[in-house]
PDB file of N, CA and C in Angstrom:
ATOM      1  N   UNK A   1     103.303  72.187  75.339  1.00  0.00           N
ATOM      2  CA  UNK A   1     104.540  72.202  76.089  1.00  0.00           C
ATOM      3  C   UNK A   1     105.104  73.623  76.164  1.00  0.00           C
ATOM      4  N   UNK A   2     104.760  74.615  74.737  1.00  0.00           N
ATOM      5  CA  UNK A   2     105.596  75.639  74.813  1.00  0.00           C
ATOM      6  C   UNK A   2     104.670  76.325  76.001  1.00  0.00           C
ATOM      7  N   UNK A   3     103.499  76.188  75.884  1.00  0.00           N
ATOM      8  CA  UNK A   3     102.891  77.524  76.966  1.00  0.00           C
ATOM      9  C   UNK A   3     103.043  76.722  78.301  1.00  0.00           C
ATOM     10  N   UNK A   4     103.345  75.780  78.728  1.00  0.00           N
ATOM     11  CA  UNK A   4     103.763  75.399  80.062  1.00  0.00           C
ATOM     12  C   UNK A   4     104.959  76.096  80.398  1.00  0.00           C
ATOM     13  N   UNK A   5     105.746  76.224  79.628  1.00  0.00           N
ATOM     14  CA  UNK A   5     107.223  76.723  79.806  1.00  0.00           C
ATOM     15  C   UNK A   5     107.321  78.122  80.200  1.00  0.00           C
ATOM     16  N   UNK A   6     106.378  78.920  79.089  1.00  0.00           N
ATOM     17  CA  UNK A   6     105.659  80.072  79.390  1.00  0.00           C
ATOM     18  C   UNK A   6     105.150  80.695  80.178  1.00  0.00           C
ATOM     19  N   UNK A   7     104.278  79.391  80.987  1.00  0.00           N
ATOM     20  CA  UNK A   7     103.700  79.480  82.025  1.00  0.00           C
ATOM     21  C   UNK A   7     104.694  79.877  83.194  1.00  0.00           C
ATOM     22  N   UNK A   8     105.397  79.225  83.655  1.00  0.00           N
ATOM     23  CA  UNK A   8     106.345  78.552  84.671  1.00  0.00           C
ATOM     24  C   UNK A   8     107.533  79.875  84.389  1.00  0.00           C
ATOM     25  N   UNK A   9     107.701  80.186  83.545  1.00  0.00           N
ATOM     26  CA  UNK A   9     108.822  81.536  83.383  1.00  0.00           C
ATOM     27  C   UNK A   9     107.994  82.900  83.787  1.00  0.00           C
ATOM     28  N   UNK A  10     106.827  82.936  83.317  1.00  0.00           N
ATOM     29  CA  UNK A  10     106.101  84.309  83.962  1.00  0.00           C
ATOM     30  C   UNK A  10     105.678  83.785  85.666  1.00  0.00           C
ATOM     31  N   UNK A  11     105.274  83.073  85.904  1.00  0.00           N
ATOM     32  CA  UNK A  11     105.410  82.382  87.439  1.00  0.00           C
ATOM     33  C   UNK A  11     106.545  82.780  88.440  1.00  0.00           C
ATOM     34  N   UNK A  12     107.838  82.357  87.664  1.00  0.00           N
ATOM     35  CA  UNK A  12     108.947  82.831  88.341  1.00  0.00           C
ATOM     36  C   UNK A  12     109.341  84.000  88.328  1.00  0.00           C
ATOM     37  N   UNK A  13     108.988  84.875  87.289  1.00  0.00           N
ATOM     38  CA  UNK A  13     109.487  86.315  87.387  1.00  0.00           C
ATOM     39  C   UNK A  13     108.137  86.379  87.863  1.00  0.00           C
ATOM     40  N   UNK A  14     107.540  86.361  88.149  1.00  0.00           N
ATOM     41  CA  UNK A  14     106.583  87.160  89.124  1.00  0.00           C
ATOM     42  C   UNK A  14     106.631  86.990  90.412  1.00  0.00           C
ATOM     43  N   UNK A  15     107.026  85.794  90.977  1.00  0.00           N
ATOM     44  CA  UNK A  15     107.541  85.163  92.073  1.00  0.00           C
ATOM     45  C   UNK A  15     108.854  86.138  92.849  1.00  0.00           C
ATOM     46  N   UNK A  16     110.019  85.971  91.729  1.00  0.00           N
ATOM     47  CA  UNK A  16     111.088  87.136  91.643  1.00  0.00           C
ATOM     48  C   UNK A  16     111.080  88.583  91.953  1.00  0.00           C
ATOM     49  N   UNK A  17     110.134  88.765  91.539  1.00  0.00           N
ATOM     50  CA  UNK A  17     109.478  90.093  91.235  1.00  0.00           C
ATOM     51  C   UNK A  17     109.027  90.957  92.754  1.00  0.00           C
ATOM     52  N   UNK A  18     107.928  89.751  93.541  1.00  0.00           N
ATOM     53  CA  UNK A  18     107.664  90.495  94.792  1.00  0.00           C
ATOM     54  C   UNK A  18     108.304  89.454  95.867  1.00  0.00           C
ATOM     55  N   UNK A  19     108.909  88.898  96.054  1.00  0.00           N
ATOM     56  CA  UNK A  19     109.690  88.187  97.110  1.00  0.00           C
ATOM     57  C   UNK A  19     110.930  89.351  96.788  1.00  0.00           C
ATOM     58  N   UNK A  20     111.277  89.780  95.665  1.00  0.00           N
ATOM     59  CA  UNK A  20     113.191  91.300  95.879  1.00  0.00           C
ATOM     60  C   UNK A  20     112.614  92.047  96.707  1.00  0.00           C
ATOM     61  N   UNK A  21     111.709  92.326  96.965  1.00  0.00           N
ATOM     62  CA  UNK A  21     111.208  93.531  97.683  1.00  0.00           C
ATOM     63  C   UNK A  21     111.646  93.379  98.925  1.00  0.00           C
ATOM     64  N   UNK A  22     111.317  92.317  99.827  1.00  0.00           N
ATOM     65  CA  UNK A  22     111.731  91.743 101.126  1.00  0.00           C
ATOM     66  C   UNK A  22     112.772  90.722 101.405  1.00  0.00           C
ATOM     67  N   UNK A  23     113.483  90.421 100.436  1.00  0.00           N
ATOM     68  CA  UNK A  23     114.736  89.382 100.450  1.00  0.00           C
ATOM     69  C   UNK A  23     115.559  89.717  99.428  1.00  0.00           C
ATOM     70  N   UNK A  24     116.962  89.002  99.883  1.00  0.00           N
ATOM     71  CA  UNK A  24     117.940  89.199  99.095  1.00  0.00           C
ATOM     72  C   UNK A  24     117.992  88.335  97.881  1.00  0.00           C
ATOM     73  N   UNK A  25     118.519  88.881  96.339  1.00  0.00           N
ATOM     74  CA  UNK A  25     118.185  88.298  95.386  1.00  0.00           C
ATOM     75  C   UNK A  25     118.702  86.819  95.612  1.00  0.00           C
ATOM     76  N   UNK A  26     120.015  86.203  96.574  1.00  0.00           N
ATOM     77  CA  UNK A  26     120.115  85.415  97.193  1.00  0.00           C
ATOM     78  C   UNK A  26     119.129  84.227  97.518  1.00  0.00           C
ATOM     79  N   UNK A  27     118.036  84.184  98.232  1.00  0.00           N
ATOM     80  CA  UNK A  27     117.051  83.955  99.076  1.00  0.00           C
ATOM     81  C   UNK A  27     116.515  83.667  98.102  1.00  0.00           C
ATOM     82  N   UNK A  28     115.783  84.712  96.718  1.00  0.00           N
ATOM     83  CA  UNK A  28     114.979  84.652  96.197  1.00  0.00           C
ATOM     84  C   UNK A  28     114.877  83.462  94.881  1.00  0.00           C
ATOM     85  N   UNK A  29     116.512  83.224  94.835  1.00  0.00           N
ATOM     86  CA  UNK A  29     117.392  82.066  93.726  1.00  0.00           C
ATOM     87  C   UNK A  29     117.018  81.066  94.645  1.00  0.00           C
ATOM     88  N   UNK A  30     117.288  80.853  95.867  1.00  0.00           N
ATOM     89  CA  UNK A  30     117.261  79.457  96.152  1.00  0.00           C
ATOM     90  C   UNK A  30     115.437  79.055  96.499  1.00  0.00           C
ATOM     91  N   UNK A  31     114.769  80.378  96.808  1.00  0.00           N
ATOM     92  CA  UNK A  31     113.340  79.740  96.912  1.00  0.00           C
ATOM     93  C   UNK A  31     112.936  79.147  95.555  1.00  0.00           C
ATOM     94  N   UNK A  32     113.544  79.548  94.176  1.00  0.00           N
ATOM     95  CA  UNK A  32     113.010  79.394  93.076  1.00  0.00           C
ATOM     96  C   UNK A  32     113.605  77.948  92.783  1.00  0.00           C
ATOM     97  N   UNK A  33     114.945  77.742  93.058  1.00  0.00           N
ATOM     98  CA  UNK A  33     115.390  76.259  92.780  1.00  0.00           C
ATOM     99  C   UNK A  33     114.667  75.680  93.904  1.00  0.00           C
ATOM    100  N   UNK A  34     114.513  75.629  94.923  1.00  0.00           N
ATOM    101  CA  UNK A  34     114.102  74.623  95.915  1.00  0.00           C
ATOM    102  C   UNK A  34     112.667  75.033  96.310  1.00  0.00           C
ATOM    103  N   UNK A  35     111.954  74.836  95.714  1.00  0.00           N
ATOM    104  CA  UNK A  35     110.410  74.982  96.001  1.00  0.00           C
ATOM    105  C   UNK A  35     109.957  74.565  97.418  1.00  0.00           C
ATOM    106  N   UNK A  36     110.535  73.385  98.380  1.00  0.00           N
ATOM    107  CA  UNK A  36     110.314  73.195  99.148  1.00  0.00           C
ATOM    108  C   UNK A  36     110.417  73.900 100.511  1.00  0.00           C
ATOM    109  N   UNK A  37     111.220  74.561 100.261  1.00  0.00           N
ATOM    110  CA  UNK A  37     111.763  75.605 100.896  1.00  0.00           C
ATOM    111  C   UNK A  37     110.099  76.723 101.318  1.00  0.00           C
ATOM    112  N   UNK A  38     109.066  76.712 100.701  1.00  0.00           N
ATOM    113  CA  UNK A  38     108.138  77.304 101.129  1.00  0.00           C
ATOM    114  C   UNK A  38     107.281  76.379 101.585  1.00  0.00           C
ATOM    115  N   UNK A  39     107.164  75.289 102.081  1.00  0.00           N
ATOM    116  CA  UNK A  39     106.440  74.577 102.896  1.00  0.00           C
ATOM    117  C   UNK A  39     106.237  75.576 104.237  1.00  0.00           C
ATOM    118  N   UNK A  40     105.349  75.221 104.888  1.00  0.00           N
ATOM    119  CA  UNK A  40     105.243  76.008 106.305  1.00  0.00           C
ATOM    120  C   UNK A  40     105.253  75.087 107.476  1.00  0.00           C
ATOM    121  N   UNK A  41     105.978  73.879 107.402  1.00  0.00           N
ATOM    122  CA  UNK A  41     106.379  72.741 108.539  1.00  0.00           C
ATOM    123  C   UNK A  41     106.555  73.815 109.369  1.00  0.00           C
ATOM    124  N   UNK A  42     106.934  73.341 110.646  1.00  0.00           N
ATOM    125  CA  UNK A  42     107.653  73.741 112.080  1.00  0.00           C
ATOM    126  C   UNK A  42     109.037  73.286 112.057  1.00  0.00           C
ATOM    127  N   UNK A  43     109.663  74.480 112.301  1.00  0.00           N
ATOM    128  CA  UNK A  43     111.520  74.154 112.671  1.00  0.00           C
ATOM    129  C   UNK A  43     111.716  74.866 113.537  1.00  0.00           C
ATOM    130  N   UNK A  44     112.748  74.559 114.310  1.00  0.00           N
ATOM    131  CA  UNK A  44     112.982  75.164 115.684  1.00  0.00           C
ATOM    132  C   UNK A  44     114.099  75.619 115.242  1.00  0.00           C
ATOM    133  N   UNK A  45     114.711  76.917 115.123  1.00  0.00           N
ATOM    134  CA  UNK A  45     116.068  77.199 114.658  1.00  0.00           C
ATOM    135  C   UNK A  45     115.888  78.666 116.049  1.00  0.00           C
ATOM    136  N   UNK A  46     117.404  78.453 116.124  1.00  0.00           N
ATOM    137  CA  UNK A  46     117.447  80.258 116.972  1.00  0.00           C
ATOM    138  C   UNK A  46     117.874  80.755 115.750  1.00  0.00           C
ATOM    139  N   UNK A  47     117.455  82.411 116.267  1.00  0.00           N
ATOM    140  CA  UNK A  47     117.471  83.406 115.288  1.00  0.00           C
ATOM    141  C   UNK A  47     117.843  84.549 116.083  1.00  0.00           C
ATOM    142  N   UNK A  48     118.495  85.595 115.967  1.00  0.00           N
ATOM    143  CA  UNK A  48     118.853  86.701 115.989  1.00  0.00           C
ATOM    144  C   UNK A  48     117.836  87.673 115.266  1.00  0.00           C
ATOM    145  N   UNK A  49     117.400  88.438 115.680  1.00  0.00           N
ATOM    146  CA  UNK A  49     115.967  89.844 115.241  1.00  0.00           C
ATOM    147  C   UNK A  49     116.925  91.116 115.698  1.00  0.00           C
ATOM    148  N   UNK A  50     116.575  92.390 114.571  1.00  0.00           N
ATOM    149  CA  UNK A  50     117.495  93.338 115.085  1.00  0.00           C
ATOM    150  C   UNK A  50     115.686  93.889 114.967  1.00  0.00           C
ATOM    151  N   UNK A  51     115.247  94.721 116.105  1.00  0.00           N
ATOM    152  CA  UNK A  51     113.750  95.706 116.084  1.00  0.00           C
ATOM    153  C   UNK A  51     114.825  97.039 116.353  1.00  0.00           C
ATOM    154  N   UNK A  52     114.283  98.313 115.559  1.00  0.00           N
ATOM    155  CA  UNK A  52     114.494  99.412 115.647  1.00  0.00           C
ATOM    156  C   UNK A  52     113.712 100.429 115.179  1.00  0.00           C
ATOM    157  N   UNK A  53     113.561 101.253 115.607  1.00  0.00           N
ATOM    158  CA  UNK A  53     113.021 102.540 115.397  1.00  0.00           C
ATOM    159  C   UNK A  53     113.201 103.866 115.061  1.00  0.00           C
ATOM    160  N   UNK A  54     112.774 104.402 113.767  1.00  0.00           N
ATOM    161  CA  UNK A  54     113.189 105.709 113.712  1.00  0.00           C
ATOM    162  C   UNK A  54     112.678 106.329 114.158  1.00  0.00           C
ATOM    163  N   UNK A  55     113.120 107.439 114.785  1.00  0.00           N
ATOM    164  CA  UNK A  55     113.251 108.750 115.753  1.00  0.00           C
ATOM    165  C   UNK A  55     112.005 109.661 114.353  1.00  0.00           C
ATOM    166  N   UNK A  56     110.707 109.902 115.432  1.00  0.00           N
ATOM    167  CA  UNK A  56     109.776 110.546 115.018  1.00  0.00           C
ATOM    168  C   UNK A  56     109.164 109.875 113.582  1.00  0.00           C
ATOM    169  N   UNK A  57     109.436 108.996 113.111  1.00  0.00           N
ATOM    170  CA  UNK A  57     108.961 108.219 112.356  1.00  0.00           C
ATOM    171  C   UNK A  57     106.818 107.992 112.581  1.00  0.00           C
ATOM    172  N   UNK A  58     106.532 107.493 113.335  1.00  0.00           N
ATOM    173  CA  UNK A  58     105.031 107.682 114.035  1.00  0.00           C
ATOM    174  C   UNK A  58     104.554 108.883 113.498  1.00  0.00           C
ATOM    175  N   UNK A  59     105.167 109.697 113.995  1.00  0.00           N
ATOM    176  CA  UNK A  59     104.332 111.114 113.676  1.00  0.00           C
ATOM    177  C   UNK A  59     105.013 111.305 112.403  1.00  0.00           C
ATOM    178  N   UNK A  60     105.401 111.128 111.957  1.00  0.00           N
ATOM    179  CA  UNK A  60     105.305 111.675 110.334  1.00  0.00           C
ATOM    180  C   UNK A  60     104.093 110.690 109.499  1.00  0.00           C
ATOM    181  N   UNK A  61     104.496 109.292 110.010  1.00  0.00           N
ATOM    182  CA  UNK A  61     103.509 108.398 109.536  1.00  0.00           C
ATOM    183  C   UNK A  61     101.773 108.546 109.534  1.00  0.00           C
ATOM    184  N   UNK A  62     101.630 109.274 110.726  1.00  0.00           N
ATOM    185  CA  UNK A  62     100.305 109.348 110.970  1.00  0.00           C
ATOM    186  C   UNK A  62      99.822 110.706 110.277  1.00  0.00           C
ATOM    187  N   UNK A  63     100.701 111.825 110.008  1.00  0.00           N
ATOM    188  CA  UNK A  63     100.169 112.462 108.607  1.00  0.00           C
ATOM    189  C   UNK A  63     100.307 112.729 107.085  1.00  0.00           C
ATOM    190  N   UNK A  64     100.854 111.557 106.846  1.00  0.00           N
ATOM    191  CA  UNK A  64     101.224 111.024 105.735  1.00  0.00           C
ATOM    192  C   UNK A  64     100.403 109.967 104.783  1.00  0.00           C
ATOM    193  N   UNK A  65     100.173 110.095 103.488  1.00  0.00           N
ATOM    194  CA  UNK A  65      99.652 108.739 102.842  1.00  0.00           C
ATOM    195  C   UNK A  65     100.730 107.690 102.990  1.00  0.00           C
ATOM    196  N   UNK A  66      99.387 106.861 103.153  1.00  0.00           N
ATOM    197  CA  UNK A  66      99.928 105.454 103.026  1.00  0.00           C
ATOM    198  C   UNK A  66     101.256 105.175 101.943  1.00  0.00           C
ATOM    199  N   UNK A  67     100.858 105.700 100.395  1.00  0.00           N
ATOM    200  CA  UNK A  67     101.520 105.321  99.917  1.00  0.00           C
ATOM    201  C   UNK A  67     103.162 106.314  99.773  1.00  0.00           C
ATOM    202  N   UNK A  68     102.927 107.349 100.186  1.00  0.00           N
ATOM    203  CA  UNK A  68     104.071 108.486 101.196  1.00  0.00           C
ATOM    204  C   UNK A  68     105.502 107.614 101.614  1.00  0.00           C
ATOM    205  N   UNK A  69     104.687 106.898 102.670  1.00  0.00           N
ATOM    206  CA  UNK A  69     105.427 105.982 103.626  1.00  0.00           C
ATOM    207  C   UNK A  69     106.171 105.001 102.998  1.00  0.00           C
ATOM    208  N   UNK A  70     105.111 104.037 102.223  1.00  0.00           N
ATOM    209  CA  UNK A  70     105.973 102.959 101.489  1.00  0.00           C
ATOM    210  C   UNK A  70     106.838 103.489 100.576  1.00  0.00           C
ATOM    211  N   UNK A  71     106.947 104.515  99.594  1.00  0.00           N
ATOM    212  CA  UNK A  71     107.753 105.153  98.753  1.00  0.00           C
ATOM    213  C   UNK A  71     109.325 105.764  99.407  1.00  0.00           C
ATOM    214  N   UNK A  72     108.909 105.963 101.074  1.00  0.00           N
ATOM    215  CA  UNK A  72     110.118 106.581 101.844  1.00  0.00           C
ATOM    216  C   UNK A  72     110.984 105.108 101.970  1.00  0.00           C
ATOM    217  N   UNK A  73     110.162 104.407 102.597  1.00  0.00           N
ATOM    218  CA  UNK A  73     110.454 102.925 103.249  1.00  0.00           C
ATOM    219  C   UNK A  73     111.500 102.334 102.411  1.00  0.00           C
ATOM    220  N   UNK A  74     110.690 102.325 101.078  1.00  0.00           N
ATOM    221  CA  UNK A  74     111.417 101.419 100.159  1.00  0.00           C
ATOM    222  C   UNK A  74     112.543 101.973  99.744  1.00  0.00           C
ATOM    223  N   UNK A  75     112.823 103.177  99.962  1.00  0.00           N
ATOM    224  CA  UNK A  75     114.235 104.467  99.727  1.00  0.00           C
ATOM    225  C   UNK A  75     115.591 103.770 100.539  1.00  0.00           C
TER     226      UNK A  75
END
């Protein structure tokens, strides 16, 4: 029982862990209480998307490492 518990707590902080990266710690509480919540059904919801672009971003990107970029990104 104890290493199930064990189990299931390193699960969630690892879960925690790379879902903060792209969501709000928000988001990341309720995916952890509501597991269902990651099903991949079909829902029809409208949504609002903001797309933007930084100015010369491309060309810095294209002589830059990969990992350059993600280190700026994540800034």
């Amino acid at each position: 029982m104890i290493a199930i518990t064990v189990f299931i707590a390193q699960t969630a902080g690892y879960i925690r862990e790379v879902f903060s990266r792209y969501l709000t710690d928000e988001v990341v509480a309720n995916l952890l209480e509501n597991p269902d919540g990651l099903k991949r059904d079909c829902q029809r919801r409208k949504v609002t998307i903001l797309m933007s672009d930084l100015r010369g971003f491309s060309a810095i990107s294209e002589r830059s490492e990969p990992e350059t970029i993600s280190a700026m990104l994540n800034i």
